[in-house]
Protein backbone atom coordinates (compact mmCIF):
# COMPACT_ATOMS: atom_id res chain seq x y z
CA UNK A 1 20.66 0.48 -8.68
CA UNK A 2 18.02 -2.44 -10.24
CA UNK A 3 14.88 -1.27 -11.00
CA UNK A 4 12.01 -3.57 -10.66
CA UNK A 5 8.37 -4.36 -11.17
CA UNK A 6 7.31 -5.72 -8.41
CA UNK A 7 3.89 -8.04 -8.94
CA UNK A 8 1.29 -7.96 -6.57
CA UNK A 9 1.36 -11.54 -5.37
CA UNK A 10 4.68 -10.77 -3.85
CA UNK A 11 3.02 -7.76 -2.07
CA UNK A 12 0.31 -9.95 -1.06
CA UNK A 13 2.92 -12.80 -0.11
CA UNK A 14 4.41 -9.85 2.53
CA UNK A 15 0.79 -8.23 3.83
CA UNK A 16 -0.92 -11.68 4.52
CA UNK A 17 2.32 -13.93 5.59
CA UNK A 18 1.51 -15.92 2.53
CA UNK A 19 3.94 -19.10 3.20
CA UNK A 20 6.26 -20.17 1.78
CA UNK A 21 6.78 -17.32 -0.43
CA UNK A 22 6.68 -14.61 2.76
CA UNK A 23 10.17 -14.62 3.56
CA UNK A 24 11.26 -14.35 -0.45
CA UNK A 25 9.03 -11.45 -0.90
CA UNK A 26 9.78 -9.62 2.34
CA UNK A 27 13.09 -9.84 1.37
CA UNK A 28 12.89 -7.67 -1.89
CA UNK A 29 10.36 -5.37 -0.12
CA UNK A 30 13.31 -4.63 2.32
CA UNK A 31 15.61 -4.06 -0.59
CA UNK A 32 13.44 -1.63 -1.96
CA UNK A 33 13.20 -0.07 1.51
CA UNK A 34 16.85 0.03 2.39
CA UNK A 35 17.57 1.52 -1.26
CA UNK A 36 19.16 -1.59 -3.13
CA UNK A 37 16.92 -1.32 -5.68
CA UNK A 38 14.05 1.21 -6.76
CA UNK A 39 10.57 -0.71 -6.49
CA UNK A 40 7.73 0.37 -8.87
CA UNK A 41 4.06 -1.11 -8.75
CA UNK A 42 1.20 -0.96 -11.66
CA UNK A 43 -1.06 2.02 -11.49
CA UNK A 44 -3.79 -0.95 -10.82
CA UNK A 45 -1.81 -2.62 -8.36
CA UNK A 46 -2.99 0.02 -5.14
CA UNK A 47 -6.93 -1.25 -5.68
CA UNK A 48 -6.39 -4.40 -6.34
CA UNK A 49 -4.12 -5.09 -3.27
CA UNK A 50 -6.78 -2.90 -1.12
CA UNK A 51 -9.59 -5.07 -2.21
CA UNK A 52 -7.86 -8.39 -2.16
CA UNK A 53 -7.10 -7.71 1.96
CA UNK A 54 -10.31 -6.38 2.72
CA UNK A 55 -11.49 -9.53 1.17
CA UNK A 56 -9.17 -11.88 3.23
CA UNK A 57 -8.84 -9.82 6.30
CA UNK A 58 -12.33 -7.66 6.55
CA UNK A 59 -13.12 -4.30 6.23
CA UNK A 60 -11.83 -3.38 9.91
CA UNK A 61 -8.60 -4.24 9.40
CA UNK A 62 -8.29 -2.25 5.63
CA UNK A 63 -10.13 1.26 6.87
CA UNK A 64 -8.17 4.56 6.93
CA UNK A 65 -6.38 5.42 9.15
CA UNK A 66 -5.93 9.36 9.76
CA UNK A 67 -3.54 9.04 13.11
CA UNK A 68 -1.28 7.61 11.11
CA UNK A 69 -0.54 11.36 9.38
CA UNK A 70 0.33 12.59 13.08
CA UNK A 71 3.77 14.62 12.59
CA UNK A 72 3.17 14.62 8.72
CA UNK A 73 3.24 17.77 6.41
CA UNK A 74 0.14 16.22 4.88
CA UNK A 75 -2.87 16.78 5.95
CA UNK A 76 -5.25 13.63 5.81
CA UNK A 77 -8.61 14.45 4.38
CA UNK A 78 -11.54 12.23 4.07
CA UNK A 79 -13.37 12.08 0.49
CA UNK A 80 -16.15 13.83 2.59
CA UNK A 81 -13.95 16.23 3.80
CA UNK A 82 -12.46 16.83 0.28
CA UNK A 83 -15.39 17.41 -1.64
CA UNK A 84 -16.35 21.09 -0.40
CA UNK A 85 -12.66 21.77 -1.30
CA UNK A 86 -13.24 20.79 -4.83
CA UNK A 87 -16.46 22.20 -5.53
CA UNK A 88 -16.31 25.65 -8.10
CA UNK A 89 -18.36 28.76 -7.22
């Protein structure tokens, strides 16, 4: 199995149907998916991708989504919700 680095512009290319390099990128996003090769991002990538669709999209369409954990052995928590958690004391 390949290992790659995939950039962010072919994230982006996927997540805003960036033509004409949509259908390229999709592609190795599904190869990572199916398991032909092992997909690994930058540590940065995660914020920069978040902030680059909020920026082209708007907030609405970038804001958490907790029924999306329904069925899932992790429990979503909000940074409010997490901070009482973390607290010492």
């Amino acid at each position: 199995m390949k290992t790659v680095l995939v950039d962010v512009d072919v994230i982006l290319d996927v997540l805003l149907d960036r033509k004409p390099h949509a259908e390229a990128s999709a592609a190795m996003w599904a190869a990572v998916e199916t398991g032909l090769a092992a997909g690994l991002i930058s540590g940065h990538a995660v914020t920069t991708i978040h902030y680059l669709v909020r920026k082209e999209l708007g907030a609405v369409k970038v804001t958490r989504d907790p029924k999306g954990f329904r069925g899932s052995p992790v429990r979503p928590l909000t940074p409010e919700a997490t901070i009482p958690l973390l607290s010492i004391g």
